[in-house]
Each structure stands twice: as C-alpha cells, then as structure tokens.
PDB file of N, CA and C in Angstrom:
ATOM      1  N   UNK A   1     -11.563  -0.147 -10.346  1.00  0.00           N
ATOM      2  CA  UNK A   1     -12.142  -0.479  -9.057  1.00  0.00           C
ATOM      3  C   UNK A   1     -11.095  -0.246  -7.960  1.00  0.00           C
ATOM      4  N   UNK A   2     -11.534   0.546  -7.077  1.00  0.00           N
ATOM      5  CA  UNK A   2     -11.150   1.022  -5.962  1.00  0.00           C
ATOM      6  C   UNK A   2     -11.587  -0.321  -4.605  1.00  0.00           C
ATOM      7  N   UNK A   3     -10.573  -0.898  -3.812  1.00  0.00           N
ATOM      8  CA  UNK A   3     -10.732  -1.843  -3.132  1.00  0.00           C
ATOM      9  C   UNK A   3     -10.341  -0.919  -1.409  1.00  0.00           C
ATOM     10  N   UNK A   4     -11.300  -0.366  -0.322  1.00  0.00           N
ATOM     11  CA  UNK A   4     -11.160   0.753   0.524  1.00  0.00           C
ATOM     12  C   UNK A   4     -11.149  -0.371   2.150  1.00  0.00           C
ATOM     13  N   UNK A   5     -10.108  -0.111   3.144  1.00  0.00           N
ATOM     14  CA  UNK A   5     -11.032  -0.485   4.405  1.00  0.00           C
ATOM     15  C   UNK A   5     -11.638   0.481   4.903  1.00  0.00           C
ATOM     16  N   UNK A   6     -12.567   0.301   5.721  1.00  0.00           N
ATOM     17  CA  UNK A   6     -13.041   1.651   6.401  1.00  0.00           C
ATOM     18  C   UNK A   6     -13.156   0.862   7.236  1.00  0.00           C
ATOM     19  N   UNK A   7     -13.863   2.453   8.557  1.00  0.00           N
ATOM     20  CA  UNK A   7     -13.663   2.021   9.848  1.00  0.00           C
ATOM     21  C   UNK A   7     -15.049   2.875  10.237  1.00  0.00           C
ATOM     22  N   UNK A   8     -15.855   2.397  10.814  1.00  0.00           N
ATOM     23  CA  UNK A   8     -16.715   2.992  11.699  1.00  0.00           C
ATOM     24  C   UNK A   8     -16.333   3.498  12.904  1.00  0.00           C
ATOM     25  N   UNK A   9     -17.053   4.350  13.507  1.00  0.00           N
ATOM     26  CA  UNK A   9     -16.859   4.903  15.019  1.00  0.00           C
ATOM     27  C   UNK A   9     -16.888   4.241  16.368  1.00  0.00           C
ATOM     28  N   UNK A  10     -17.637   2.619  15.739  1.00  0.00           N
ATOM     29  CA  UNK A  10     -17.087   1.996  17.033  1.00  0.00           C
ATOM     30  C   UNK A  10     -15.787   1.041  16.818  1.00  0.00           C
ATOM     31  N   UNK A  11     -15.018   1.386  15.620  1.00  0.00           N
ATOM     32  CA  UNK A  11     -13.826   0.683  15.441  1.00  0.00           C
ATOM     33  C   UNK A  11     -14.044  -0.488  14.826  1.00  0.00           C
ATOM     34  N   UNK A  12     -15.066  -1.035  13.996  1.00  0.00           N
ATOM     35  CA  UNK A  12     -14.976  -2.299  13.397  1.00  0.00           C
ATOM     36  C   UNK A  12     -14.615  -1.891  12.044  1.00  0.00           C
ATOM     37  N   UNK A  13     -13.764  -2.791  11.495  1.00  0.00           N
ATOM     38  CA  UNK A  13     -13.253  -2.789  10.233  1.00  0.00           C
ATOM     39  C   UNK A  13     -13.743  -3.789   9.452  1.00  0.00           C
ATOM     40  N   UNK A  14     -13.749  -2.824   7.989  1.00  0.00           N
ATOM     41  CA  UNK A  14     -14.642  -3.587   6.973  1.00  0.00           C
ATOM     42  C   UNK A  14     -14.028  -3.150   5.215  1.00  0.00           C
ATOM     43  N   UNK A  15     -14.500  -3.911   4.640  1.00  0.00           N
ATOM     44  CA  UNK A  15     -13.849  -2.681   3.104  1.00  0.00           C
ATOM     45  C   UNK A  15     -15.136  -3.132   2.224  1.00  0.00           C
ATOM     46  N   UNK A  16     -14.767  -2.393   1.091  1.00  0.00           N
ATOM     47  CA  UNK A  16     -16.149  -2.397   0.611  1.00  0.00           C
ATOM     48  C   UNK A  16     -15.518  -1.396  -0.844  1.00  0.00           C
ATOM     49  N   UNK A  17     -15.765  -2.237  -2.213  1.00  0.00           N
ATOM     50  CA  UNK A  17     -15.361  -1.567  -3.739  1.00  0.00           C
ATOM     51  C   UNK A  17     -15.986  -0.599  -4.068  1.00  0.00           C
ATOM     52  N   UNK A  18     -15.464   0.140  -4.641  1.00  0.00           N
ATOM     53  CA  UNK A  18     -15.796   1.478  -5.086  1.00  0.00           C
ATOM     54  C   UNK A  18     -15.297   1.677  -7.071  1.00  0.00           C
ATOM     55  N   UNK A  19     -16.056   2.251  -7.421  1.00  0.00           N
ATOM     56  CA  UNK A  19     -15.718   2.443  -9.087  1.00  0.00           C
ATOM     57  C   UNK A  19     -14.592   3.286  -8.879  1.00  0.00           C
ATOM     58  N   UNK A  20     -14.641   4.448  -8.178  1.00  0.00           N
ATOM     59  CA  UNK A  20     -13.234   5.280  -8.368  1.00  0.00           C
ATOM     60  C   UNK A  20     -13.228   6.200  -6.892  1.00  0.00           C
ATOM     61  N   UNK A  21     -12.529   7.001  -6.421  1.00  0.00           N
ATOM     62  CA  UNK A  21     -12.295   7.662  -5.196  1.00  0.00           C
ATOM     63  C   UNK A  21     -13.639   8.682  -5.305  1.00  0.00           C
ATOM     64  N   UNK A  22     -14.089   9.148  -6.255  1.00  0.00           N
ATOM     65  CA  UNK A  22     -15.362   9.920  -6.274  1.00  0.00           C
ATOM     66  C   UNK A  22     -16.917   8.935  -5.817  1.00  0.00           C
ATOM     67  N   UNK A  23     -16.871   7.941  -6.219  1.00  0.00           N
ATOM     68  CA  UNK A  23     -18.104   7.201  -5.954  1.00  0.00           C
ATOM     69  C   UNK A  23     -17.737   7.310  -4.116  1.00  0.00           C
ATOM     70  N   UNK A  24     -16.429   6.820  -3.861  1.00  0.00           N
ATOM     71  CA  UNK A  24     -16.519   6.227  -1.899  1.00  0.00           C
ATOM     72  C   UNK A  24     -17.033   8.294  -1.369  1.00  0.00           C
ATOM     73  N   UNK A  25     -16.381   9.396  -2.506  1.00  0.00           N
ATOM     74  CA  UNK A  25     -16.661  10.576  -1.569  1.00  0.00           C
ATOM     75  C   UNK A  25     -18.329  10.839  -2.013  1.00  0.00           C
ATOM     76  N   UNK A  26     -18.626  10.145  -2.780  1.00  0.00           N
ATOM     77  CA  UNK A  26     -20.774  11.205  -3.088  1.00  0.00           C
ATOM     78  C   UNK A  26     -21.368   9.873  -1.830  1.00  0.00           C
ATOM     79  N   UNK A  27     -21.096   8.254  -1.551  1.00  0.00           N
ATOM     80  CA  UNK A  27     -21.400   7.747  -0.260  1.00  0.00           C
ATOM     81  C   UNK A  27     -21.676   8.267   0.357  1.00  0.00           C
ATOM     82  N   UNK A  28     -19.990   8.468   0.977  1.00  0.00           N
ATOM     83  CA  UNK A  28     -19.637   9.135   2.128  1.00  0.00           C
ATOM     84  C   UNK A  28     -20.745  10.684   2.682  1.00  0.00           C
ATOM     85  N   UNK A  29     -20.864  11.524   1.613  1.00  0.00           N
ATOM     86  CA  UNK A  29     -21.374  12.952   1.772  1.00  0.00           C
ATOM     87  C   UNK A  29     -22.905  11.962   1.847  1.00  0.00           C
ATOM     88  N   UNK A  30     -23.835  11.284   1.370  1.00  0.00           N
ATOM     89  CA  UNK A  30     -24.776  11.225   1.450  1.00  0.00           C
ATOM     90  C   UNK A  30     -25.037   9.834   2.578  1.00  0.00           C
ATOM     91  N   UNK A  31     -24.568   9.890   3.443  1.00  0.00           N
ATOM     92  CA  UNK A  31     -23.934   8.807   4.715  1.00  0.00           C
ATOM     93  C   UNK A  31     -24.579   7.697   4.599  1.00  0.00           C
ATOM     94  N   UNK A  32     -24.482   7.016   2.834  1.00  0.00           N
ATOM     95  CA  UNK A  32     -24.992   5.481   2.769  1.00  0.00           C
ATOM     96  C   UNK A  32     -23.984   4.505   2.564  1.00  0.00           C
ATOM     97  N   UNK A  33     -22.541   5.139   3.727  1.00  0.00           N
ATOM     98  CA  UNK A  33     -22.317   3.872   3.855  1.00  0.00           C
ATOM     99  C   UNK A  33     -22.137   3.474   5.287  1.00  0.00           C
ATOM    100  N   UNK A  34     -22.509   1.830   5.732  1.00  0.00           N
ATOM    101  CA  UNK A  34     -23.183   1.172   6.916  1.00  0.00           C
ATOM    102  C   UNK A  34     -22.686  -0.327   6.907  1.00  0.00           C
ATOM    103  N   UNK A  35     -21.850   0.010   8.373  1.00  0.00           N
ATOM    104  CA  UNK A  35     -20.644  -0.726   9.185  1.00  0.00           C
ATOM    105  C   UNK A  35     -21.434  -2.038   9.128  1.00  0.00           C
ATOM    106  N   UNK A  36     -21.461  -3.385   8.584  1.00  0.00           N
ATOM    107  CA  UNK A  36     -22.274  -4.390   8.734  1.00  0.00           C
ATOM    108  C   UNK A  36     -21.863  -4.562   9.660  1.00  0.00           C
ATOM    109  N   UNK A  37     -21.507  -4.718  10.782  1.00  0.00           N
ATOM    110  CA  UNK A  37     -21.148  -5.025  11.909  1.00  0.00           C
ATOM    111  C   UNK A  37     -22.578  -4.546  12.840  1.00  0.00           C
ATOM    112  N   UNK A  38     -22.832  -2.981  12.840  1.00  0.00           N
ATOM    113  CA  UNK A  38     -23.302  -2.340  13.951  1.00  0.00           C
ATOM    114  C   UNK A  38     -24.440  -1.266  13.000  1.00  0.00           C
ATOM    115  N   UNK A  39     -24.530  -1.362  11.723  1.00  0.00           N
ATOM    116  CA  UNK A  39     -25.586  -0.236  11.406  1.00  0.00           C
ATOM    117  C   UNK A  39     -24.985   1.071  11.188  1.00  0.00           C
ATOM    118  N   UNK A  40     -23.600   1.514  11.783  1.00  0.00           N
ATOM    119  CA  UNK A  40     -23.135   2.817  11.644  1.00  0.00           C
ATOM    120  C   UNK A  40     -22.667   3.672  11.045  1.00  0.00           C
ATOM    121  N   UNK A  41     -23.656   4.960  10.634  1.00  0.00           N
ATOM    122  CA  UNK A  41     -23.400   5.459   9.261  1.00  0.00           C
ATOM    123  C   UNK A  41     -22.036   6.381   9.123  1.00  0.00           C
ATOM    124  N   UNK A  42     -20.989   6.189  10.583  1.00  0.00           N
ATOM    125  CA  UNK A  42     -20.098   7.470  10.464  1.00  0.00           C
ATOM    126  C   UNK A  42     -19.377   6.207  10.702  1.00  0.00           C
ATOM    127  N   UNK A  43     -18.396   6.667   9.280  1.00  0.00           N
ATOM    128  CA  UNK A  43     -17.987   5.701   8.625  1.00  0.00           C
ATOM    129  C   UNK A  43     -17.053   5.891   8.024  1.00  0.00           C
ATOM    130  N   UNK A  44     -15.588   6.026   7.652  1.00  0.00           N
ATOM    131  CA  UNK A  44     -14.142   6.789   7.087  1.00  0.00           C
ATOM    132  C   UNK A  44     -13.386   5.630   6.291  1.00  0.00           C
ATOM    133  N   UNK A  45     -12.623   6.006   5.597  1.00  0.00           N
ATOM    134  CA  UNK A  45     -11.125   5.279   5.531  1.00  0.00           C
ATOM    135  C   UNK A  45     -10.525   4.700   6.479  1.00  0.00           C
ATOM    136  N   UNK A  46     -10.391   3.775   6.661  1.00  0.00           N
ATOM    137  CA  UNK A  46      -9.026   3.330   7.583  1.00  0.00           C
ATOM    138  C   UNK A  46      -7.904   3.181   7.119  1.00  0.00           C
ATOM    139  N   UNK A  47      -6.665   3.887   7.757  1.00  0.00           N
ATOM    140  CA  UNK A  47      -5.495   3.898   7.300  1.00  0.00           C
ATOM    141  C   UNK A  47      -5.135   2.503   6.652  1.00  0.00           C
ATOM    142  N   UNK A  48      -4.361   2.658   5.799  1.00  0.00           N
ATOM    143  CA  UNK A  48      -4.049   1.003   4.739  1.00  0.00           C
ATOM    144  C   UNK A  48      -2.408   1.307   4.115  1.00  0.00           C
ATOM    145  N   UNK A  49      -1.812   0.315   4.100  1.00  0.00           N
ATOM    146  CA  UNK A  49      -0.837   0.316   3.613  1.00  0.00           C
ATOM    147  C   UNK A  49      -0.821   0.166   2.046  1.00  0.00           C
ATOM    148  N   UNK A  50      -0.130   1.015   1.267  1.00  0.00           N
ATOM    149  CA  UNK A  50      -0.041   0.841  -0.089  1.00  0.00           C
ATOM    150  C   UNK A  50       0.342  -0.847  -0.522  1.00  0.00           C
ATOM    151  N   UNK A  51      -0.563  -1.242  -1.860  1.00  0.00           N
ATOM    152  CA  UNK A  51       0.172  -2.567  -2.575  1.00  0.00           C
ATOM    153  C   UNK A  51       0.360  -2.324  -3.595  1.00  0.00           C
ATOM    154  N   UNK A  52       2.173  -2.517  -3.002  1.00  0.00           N
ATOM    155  CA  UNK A  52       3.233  -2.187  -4.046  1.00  0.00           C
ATOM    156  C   UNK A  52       3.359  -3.659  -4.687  1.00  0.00           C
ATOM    157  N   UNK A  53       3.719  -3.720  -6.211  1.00  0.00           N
ATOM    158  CA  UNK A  53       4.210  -4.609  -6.580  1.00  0.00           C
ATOM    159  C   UNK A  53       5.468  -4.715  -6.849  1.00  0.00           C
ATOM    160  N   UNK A  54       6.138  -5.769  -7.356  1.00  0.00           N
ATOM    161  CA  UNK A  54       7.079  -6.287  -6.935  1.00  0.00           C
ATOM    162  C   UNK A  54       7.908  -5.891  -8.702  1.00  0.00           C
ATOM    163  N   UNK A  55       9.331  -5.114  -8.881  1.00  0.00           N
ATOM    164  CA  UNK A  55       9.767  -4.873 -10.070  1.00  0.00           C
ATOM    165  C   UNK A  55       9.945  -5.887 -10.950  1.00  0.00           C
ATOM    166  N   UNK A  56       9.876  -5.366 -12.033  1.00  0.00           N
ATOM    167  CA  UNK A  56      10.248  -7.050 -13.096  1.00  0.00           C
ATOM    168  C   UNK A  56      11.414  -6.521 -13.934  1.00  0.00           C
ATOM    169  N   UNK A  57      11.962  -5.509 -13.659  1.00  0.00           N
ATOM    170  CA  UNK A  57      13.262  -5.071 -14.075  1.00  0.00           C
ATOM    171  C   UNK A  57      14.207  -6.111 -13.604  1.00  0.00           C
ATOM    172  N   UNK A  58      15.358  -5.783 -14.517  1.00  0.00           N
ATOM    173  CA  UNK A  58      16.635  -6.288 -14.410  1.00  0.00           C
ATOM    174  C   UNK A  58      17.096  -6.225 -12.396  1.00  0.00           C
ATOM    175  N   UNK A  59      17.658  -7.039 -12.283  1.00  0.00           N
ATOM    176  CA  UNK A  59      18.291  -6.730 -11.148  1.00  0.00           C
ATOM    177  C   UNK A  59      19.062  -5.834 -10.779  1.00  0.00           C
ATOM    178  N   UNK A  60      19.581  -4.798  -9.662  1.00  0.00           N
ATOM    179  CA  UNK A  60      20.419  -3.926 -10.082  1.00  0.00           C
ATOM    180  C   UNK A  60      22.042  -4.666  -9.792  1.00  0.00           C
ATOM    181  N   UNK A  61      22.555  -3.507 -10.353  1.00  0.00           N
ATOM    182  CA  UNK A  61      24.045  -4.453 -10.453  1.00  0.00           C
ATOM    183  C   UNK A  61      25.038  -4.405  -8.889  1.00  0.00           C
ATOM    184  N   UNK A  62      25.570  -5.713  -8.874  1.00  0.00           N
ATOM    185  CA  UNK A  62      26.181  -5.329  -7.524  1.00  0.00           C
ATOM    186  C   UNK A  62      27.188  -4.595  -6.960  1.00  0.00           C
ATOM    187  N   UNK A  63      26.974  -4.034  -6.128  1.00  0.00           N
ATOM    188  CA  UNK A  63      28.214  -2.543  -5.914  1.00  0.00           C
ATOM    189  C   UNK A  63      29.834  -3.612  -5.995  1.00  0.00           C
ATOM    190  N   UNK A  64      30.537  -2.097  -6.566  1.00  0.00           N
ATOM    191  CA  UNK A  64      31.828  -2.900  -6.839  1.00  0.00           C
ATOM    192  C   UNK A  64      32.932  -1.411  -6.391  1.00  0.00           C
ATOM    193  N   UNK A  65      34.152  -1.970  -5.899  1.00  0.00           N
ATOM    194  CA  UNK A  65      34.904  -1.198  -5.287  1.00  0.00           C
ATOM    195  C   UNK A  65      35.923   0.143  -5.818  1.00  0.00           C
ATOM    196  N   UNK A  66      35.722  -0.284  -7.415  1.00  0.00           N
ATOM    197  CA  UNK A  66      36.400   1.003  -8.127  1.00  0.00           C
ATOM    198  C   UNK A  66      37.975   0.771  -8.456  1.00  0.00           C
ATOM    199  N   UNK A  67      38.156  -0.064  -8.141  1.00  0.00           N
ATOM    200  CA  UNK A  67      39.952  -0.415  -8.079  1.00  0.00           C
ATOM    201  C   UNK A  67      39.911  -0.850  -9.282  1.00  0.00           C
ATOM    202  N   UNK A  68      41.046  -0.580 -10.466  1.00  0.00           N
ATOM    203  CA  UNK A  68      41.093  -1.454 -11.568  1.00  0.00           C
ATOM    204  C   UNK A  68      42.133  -2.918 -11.245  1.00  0.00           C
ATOM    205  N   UNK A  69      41.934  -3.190 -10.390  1.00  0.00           N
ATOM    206  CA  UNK A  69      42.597  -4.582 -10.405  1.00  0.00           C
ATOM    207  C   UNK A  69      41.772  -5.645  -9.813  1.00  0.00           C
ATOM    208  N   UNK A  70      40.132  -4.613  -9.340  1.00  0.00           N
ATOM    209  CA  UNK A  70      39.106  -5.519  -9.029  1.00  0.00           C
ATOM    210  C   UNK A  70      39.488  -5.964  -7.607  1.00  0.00           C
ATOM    211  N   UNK A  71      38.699  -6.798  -7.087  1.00  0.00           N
ATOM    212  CA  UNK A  71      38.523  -7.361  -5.418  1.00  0.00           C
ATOM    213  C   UNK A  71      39.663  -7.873  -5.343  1.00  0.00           C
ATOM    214  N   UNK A  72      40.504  -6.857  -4.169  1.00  0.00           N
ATOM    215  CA  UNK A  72      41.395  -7.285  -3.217  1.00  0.00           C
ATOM    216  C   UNK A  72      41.291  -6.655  -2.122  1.00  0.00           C
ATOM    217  N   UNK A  73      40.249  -7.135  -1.619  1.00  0.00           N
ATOM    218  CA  UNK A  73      40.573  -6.948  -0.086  1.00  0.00           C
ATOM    219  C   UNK A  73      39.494  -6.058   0.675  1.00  0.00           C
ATOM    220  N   UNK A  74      38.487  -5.344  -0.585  1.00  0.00           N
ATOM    221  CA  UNK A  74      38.131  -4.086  -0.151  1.00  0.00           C
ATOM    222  C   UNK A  74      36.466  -4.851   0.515  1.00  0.00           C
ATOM    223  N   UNK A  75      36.048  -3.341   1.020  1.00  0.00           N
ATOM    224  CA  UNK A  75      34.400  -4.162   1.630  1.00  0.00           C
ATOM    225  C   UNK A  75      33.600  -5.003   1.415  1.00  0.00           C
ATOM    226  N   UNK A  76      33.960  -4.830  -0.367  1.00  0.00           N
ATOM    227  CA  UNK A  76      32.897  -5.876  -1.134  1.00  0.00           C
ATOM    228  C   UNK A  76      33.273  -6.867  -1.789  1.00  0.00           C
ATOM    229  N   UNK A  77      34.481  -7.358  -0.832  1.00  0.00           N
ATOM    230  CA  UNK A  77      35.388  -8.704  -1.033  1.00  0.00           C
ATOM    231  C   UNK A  77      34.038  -9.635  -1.205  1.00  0.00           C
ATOM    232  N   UNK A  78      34.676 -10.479  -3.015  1.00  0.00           N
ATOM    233  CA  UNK A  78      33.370 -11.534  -2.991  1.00  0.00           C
ATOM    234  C   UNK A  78      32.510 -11.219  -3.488  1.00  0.00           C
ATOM    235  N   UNK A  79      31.806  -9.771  -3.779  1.00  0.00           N
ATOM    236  CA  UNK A  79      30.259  -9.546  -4.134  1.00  0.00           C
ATOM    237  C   UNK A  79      30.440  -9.010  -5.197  1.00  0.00           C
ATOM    238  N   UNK A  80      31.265  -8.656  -5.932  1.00  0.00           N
ATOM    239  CA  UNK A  80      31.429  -7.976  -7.789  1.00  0.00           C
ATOM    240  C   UNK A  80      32.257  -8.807  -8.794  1.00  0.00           C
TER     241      UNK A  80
END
C-alpha cells in the first residue's frame, strides 16, 4: 500500500491509498480521482517528503586523530 498526497487545481490537499503506483496512474488516466473538498477531477501528486527510517545499525565510530599516542591536543580533543 501506497499512502499519496495529492493536490487538486484549486490547491486543497488530501491523500488517499493506493495498492501500488500503477493503481494511483489507471485513476489518474480515467480522472476518478475527486478532491473531497471541491468535486475536482484534476487532481496530481503533491510534492511529499520521503519517510526515511531511522538506522538500527551500530553507531558509527567516533572520528579519531591518527596520532599513536592518541588525544593530545588535536581537534578531537575528548571525542575518541
């Protein structure tokens, strides 16, 4: 399941599930889909920000300065 906002032509925003990106395009081509707002069958995507989830990996490791005598002094005084 495909979760879409769209936007009608007078700018009201709405979303509305879809089985996969092919079901929102045979709609779309056969213009049954309708802005509950206003009735309006010209009707698109609205731009959406991707939801990213969040890693469950390891943390990465914290930068460290390369010196073999370790933190003295350098940028990442404290953080390795």
């Amino acid at each position: 399941m495909i979760l879409y906002t769209l936007r009608c032509s007078h700018d009201h925003h709405f979303e509305e599930w879809f089985s996969n990106s092919a079901e929102y395009d045979a709609k779309k081509q056969a213009a049954a889909l309708v802005c509950p707002d206003c009735g309006d069958k010209e009707v698109a995507k609205a731009i959406m920000a991707p939801n990213v989830g969040k890693s469950h990996g390891a943390p990465a490791p914290a930068p460290t300065c390369g010196t073999p005598m370790g933190c003295g002094g350098c940028a990442y005084a404290g953080q390795h």
